[in-house]
Protein backbone atom coordinates (compact mmCIF):
# COMPACT_ATOMS: atom_id res chain seq x y z
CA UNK A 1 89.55 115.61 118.67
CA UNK A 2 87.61 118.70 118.58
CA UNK A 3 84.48 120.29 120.23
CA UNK A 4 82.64 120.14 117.02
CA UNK A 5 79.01 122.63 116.98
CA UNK A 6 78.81 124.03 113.72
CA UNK A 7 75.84 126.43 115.47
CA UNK A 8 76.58 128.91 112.90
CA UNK A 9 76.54 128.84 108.81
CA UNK A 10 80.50 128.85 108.82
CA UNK A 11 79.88 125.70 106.19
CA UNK A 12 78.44 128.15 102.99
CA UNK A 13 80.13 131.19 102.02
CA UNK A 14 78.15 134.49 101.85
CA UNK A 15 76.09 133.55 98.68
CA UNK A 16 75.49 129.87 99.91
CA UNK A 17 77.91 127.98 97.72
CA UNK A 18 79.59 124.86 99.18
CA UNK A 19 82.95 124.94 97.09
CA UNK A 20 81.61 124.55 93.93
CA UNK A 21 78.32 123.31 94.58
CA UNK A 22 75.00 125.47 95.77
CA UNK A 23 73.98 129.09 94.85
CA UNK A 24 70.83 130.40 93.55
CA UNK A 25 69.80 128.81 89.65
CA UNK A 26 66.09 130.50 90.28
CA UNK A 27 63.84 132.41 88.16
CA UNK A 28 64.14 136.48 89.06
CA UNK A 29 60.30 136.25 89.87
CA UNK A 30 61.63 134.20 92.93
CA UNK A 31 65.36 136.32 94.02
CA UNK A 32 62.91 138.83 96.58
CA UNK A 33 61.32 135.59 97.96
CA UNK A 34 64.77 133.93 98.73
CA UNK A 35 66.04 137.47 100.04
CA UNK A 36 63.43 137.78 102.16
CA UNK A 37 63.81 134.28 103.28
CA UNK A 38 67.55 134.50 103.75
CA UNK A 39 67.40 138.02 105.97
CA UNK A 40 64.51 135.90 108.19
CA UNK A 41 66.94 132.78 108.01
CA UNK A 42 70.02 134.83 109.45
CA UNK A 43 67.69 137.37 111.86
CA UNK A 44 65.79 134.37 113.58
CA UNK A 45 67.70 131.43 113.07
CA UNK A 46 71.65 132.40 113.54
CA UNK A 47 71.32 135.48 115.61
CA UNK A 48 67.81 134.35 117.80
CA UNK A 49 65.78 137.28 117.13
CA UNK A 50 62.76 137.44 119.44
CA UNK A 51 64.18 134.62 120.77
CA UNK A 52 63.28 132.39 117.94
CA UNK A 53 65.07 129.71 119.16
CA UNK A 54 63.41 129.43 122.76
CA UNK A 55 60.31 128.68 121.13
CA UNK A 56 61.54 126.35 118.18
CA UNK A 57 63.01 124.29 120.98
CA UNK A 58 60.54 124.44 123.24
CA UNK A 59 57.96 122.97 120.51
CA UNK A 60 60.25 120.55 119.31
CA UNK A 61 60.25 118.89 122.98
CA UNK A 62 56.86 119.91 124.21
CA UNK A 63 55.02 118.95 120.83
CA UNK A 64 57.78 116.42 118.76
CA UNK A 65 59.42 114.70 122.16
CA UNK A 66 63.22 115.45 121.89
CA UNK A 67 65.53 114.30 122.87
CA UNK A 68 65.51 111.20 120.90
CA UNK A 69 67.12 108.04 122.83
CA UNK A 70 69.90 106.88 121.84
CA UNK A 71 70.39 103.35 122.53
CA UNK A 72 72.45 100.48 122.19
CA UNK A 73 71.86 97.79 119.64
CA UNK A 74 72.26 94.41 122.19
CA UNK A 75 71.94 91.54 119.41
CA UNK A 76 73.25 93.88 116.60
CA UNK A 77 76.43 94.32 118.87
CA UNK A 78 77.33 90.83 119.56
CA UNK A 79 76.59 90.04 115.97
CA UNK A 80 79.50 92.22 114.27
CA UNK A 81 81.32 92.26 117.95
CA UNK A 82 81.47 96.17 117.60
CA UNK A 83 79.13 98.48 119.73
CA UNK A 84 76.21 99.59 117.70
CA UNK A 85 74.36 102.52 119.07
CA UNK A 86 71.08 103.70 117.14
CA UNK A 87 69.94 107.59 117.46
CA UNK A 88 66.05 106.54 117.35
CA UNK A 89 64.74 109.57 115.30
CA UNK A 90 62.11 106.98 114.63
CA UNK A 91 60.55 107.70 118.13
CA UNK A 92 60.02 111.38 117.25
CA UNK A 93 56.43 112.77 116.67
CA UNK A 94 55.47 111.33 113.62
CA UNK A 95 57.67 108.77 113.13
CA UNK A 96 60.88 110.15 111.28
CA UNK A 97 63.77 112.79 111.53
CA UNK A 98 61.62 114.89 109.05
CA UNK A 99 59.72 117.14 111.71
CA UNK A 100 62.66 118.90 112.97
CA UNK A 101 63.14 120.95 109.82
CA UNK A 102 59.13 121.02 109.01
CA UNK A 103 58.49 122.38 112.47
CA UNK A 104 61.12 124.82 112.49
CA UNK A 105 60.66 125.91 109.07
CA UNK A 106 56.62 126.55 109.71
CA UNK A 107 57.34 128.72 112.50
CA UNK A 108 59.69 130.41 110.82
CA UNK A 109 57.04 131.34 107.99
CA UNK A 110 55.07 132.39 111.14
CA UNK A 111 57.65 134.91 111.92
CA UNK A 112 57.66 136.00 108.92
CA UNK A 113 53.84 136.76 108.81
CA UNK A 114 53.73 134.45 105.73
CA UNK A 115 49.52 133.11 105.43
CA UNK A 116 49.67 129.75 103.63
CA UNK A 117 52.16 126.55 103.63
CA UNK A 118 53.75 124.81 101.02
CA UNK A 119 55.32 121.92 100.75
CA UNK A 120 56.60 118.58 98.27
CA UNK A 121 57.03 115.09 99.50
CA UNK A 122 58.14 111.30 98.30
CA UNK A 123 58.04 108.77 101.22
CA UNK A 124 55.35 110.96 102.31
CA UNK A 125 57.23 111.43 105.80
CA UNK A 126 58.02 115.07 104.88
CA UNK A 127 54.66 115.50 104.07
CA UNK A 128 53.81 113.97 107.19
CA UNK A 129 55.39 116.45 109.36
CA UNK A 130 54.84 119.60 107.30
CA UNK A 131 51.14 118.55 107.91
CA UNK A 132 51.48 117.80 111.59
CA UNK A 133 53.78 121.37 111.70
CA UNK A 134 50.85 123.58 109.94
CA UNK A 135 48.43 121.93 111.85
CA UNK A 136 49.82 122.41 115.58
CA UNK A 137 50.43 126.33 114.59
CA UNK A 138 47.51 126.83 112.83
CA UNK A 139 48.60 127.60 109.21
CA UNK A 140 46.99 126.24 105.76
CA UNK A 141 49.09 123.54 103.82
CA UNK A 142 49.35 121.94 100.84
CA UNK A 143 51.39 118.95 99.91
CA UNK A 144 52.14 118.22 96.44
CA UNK A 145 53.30 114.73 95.78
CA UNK A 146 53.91 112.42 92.66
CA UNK A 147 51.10 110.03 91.91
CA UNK A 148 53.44 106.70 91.72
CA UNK A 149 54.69 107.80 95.63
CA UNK A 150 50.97 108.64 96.52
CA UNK A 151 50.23 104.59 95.31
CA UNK A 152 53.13 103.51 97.28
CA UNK A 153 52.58 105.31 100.30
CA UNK A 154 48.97 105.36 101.11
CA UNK A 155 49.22 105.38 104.88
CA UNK A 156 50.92 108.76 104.64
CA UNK A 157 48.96 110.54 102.49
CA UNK A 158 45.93 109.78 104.83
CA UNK A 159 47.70 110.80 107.76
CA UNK A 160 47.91 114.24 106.09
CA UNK A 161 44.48 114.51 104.76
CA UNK A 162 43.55 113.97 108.76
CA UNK A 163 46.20 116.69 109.82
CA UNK A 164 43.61 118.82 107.52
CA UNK A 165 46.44 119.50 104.56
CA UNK A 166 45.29 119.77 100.84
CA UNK A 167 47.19 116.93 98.99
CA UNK A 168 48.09 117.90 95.24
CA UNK A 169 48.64 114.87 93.02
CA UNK A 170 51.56 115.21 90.40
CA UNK A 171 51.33 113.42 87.24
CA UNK A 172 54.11 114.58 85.53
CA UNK A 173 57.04 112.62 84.52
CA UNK A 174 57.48 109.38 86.71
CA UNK A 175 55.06 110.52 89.24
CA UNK A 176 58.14 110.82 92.20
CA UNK A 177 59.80 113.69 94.27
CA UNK A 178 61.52 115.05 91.41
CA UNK A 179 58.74 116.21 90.02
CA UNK A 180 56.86 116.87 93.06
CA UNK A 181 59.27 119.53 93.74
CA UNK A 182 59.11 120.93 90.20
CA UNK A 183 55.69 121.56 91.12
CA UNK A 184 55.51 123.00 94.03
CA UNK A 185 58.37 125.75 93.01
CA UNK A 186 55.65 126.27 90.13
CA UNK A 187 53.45 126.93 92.49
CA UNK A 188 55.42 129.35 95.25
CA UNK A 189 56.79 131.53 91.90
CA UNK A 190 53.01 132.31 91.51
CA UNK A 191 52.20 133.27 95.64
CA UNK A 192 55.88 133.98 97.37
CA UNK A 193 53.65 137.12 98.35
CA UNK A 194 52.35 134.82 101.11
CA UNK A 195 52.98 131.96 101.12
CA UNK A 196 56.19 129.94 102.49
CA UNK A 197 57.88 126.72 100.34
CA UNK A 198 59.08 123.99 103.44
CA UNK A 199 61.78 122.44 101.32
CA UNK A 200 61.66 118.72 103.09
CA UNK A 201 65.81 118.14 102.58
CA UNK A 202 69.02 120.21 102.38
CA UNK A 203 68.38 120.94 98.32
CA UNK A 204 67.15 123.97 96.77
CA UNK A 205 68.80 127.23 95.95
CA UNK A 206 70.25 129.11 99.10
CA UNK A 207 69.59 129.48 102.18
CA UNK A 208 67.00 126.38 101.98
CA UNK A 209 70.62 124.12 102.28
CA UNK A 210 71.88 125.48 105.38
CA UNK A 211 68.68 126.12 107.20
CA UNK A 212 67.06 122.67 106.54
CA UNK A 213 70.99 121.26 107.87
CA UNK A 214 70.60 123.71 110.92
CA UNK A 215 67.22 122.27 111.90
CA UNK A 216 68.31 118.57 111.52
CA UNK A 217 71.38 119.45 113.22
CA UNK A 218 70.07 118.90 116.48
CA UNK A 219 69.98 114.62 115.82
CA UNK A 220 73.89 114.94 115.82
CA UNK A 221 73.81 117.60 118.28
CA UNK A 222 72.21 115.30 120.48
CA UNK A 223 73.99 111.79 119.58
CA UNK A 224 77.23 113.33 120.13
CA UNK A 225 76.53 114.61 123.75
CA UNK A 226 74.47 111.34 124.24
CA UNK A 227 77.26 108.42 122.99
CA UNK A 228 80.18 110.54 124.94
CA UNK A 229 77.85 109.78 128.30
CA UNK A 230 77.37 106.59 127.60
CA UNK A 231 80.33 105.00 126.39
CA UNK A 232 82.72 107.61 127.77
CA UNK A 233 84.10 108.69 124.03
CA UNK A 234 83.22 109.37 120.50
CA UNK A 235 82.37 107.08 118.30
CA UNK A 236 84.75 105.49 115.13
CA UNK A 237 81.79 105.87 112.79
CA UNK A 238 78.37 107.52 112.01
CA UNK A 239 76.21 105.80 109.46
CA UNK A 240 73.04 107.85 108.01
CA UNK A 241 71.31 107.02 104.58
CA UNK A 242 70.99 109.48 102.08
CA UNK A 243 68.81 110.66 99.52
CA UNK A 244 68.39 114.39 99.26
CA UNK A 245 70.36 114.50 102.54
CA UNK A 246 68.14 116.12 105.53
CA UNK A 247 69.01 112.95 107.81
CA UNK A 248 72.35 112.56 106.47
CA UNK A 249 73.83 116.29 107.21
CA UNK A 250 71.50 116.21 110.44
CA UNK A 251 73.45 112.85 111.64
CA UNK A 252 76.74 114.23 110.48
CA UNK A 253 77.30 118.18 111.19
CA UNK A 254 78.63 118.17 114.75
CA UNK A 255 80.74 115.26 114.24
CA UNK A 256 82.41 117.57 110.81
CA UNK A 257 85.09 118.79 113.24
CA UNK A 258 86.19 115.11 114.84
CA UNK A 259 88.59 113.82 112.24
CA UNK A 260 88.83 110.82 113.77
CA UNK A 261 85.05 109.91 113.13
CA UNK A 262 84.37 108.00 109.81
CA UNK A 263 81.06 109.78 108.29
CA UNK A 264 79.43 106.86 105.77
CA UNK A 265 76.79 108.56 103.65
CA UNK A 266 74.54 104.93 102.66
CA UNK A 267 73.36 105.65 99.07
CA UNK A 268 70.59 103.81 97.30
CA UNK A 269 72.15 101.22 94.94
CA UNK A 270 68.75 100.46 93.34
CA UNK A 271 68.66 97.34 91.38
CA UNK A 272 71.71 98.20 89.30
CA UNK A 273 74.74 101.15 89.24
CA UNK A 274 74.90 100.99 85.57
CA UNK A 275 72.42 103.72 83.31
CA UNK A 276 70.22 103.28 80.63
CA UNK A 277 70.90 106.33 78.56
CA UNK A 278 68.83 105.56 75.64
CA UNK A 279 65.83 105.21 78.32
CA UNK A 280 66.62 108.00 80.00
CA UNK A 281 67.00 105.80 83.11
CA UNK A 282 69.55 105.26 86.43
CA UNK A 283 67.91 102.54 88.19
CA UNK A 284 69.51 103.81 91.47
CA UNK A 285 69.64 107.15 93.34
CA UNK A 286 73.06 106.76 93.46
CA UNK A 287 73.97 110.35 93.15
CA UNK A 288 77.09 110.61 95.11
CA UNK A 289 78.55 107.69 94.05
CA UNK A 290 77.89 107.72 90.38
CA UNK A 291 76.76 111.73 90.02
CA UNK A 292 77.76 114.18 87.81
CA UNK A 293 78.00 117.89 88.09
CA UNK A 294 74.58 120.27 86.75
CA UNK A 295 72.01 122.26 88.05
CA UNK A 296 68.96 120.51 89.90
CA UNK A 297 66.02 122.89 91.73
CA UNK A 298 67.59 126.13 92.25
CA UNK A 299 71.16 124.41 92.74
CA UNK A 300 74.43 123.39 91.36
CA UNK A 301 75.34 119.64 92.77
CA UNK A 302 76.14 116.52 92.15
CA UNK A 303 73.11 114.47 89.66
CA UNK A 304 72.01 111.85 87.77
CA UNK A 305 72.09 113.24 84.26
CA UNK A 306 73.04 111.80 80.60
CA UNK A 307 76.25 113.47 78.61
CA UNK A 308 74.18 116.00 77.41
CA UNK A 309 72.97 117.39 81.12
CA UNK A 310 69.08 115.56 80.86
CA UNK A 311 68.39 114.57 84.71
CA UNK A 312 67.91 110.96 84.66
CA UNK A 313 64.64 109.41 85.64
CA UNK A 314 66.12 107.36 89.33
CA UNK A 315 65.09 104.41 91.00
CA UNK A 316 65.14 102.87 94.80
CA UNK A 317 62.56 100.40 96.62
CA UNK A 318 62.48 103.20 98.94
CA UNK A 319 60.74 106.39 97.95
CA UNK A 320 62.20 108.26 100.15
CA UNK A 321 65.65 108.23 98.24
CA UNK A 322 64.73 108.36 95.04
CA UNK A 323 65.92 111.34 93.46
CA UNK A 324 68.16 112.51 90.89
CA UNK A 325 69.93 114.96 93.45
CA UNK A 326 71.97 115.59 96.39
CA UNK A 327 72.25 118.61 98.73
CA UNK A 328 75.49 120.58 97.47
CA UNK A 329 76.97 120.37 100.93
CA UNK A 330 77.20 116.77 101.34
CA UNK A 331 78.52 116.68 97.41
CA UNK A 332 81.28 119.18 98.62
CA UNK A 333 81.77 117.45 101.68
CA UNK A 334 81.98 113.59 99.66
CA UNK A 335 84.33 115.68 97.34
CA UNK A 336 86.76 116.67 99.88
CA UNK A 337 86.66 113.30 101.48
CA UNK A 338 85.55 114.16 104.83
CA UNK A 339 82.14 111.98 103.96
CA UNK A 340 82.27 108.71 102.67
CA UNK A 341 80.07 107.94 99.55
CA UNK A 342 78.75 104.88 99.26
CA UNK A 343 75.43 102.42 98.81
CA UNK A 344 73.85 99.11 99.03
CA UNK A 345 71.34 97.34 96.88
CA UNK A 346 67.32 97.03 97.21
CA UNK A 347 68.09 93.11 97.92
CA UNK A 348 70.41 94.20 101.38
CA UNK A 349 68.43 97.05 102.11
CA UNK A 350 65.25 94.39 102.18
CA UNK A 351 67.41 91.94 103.91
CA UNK A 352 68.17 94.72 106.45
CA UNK A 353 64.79 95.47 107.20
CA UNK A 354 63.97 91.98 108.42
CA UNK A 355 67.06 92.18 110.05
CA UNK A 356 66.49 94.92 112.12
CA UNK A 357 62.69 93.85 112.71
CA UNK A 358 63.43 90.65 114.23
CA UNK A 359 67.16 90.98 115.84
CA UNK A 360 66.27 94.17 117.39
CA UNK A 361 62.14 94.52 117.47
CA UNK A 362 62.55 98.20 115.57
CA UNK A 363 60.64 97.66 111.83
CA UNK A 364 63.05 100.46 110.18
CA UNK A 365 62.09 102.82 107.54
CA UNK A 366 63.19 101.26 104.00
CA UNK A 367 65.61 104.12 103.48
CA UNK A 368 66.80 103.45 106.95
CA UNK A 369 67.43 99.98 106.22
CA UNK A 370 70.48 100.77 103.75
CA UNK A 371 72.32 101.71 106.25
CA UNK A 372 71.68 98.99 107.91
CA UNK A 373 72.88 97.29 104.96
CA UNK A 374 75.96 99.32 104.95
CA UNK A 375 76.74 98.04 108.20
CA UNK A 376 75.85 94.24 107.65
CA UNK A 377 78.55 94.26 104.30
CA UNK A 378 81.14 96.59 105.89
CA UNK A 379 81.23 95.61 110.09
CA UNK A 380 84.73 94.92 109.71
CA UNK A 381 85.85 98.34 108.48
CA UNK A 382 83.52 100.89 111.10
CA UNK A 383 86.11 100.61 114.04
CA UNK A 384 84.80 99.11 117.25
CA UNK A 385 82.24 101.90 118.08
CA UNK A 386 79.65 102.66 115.63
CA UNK A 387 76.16 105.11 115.54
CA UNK A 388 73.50 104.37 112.96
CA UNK A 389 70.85 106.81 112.81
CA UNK A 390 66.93 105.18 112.52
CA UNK A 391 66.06 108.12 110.45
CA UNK A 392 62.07 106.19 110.70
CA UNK A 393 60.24 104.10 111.26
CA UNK A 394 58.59 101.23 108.60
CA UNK A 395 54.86 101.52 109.33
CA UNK A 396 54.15 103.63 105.88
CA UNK A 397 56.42 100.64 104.08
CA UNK A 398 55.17 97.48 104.88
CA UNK A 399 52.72 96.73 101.87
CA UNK A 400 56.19 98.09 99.54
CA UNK A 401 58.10 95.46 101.94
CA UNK A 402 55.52 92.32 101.53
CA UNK A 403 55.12 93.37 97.69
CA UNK A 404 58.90 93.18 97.27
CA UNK A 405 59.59 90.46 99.29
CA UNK A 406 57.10 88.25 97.79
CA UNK A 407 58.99 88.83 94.56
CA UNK A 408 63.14 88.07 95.41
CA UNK A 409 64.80 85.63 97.39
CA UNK A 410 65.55 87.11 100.51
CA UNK A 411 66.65 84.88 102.91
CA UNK A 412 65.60 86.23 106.78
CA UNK A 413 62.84 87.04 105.32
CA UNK A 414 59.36 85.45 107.51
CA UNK A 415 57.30 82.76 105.23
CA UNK A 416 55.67 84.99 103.12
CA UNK A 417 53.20 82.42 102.31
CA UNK A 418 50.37 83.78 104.12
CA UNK A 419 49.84 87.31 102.10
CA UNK A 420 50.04 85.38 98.81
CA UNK A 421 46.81 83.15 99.60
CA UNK A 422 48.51 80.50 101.73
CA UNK A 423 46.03 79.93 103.34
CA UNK A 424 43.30 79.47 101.11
């Protein structure tokens, strides 16, 4: 095996492709914004001008409380009889992985002298952080987010009201992240001259890929150094779910180099793989797994789209992974094999949950839970070592969770009797 820190961009070539994938599919009213953005990326962030990355660290332990434990999973473990370790990203400031990139990308915008704070979210948890960021270094923010994730995710759009951000309601389309982001590139073509766009995961046109992987890099940074104390080696397998892709390249990038670690990428199944063309629907966010080839948000990767290149409208129980994209690393990386693509069903990922709430006492994130899921269908294929990142943590999903629940037949699921007038 090798010492794997990918602490530099040696991933994208000079103009941010990713094999085929990446690049920069903008406007030209937006090429001086991502120039500018790209010189502050490679001045600050790769070569620690005025010692960027002193302070970025500094706030993400002071203010966000890295490191993140990672611990073993007792009852998990003797269930599959393989050592489960979980990187608890759910334990950071706010509840989920997302803060790493919002809190280095605000400061960033800082350095950069930028005035105002932009940002898109679906689970809200991106929002969350970009809130929490803006707010702890003083900068204005607003969060544009689809109106069928705003209904789904109440608790988080209050928590960013409180954090004093303005919270833009997009009623476009299905209401969801894809057109959340549509928005808010709307809006940053109309004030790049000061204002800053947080992407919340490792899409976009260049450099928003790589930088959003080199803030979340530090959860695999840190797992890696953490499971070789513990256990004395490196793991057989790393499990992270993906949507977009923040947690999954953040769980995966320093274990890129050690061949002999299985990277599982946990995909949302949905309710079915198959499309509805005619409808214009996927009912998964699938991309990996079922993608084709187009251009997304400033990007060439892998999507959901119909033969003639329409995106697809997606679907998952969890909003937090449902979106038509994928960043174009991780499609270059499923491509070449080195990450596998795969993906569970809303039924497992529900069963999951409950698992993980009453096996282990940790009430996971929905998009969390597919991993989860992953590893519940699979144990006997991850090797005898295995880390599952909690990319966050379920508070924000538990009216989703008793809605759905109420609804299917999952099994280790409590009586749900008492939220559907049991009682009475």
């Amino acid at each position: 095996m090798t010492d794997a820190t990918h602490s530099d961009d040696e991933n994208a070539a000079d103009d941010g492709s990713f094999g085929r994938y990446g690049g920069q599919y903008v406007p030209e009213a937006l090429m001086p914004a991502l120039e500018e953005l790209e010189d502050a990326y490679r001045r600050y962030v790769l070569e620690n001008e005025d010692d960027f990355l002193e302070e970025f660290h500094r706030r993400l332990d002071d203010f966000g409380g890295r490191p993140t434990p990672l611990q073993r999973a007792d009852r998990l473990s003797g269930r599959y009889d393989t050592e489960v370790y979980l990187k608890r990203e759910d334990l950071l400031h706010g509840g989920a992985h997302k803060l790493n990139n919002a809190l280095g990308q605000v400061l960033l915008a800082k350095y950069m002298g930028k005035d105002r704070i932009i940002a898109e979210t679906g689970a809200g948890q991106h929002g969350t952080a970009t809130a929490m960021a803006a707010a702890h270094l003083d900068m204005p923010c607003t969060i544009y987010m689809g109106e069928t994730d705003i209904n789904r995710q109440r608790p988080n759009v209050f928590r960013m009201k409180i954090n004093g951000a303005e919270v833009q309601p997009v009623t476009t389309g299905r209401g969801t992240l894809k057109e959340a982001i549509s928005e808010t590139m709307r809006d940053w073509a109309a004030t790049v001259e000061d204002t800053h766009y947080v992407i919340g995961s490792v899409v976009g046109p260049h450099p928003f890929p790589s930088m959003v992987r080199e803030f979340q890099a530090v959860i695999s940074r840190e797992a890696r150094s953490q499971v070789q104390e513990k256990t004395g080696r490196l793991p057989d397998a790393v499990l992270a779910c993906a949507g977009g892709g923040s947690n999954t390249m953040g769980s995966f990038e320093a274990f890129l180099g050690d061949e002999d670690v299985d990277l599982y990428a946990v995909e949302a199944g949905g309710s079915s793989l198959s499309v509805d063309e005619e409808a214009g629907v996927a009912p998964n966010s699938a991309t990996l797994s079922t993608g084709g080839e187009g251009v997304l948000h400033g990007a060439r990767t892998k999507l959901l789209q119909d033969r003639h290149g329409q995106i697809m409208e997606s679907h998952s129980v969890s909003a937090g992974l449902d979106y038509a994209g994928v960043g174009p690393e991780l499609a270059a990386l499923a491509d070449e094999g080195r990450v596998t693509a795969t993906n569970v069903d809303d039924d497992a990922a529900l069963e999951a949950f409950h698992r993980l709430s009453t096996d282990e006492g940790i009430i996971p994130a929905l998009e969390t839970a597919h991993a989860f899921g992953y590893l519940e269908q699979q144990r006997d294929d991850l090797g005898d070592l295995v880390v599952v990142t909690v990319s966050g943590r379920g508070d924000k999903d538990l009216e989703t969770v008793i809605e759905e629940t109420e609804k299917r037949d999952i099994g280790n699921a409590p009586d749900m009797s008492l939220f559907s007038g049991g009682l009475r």
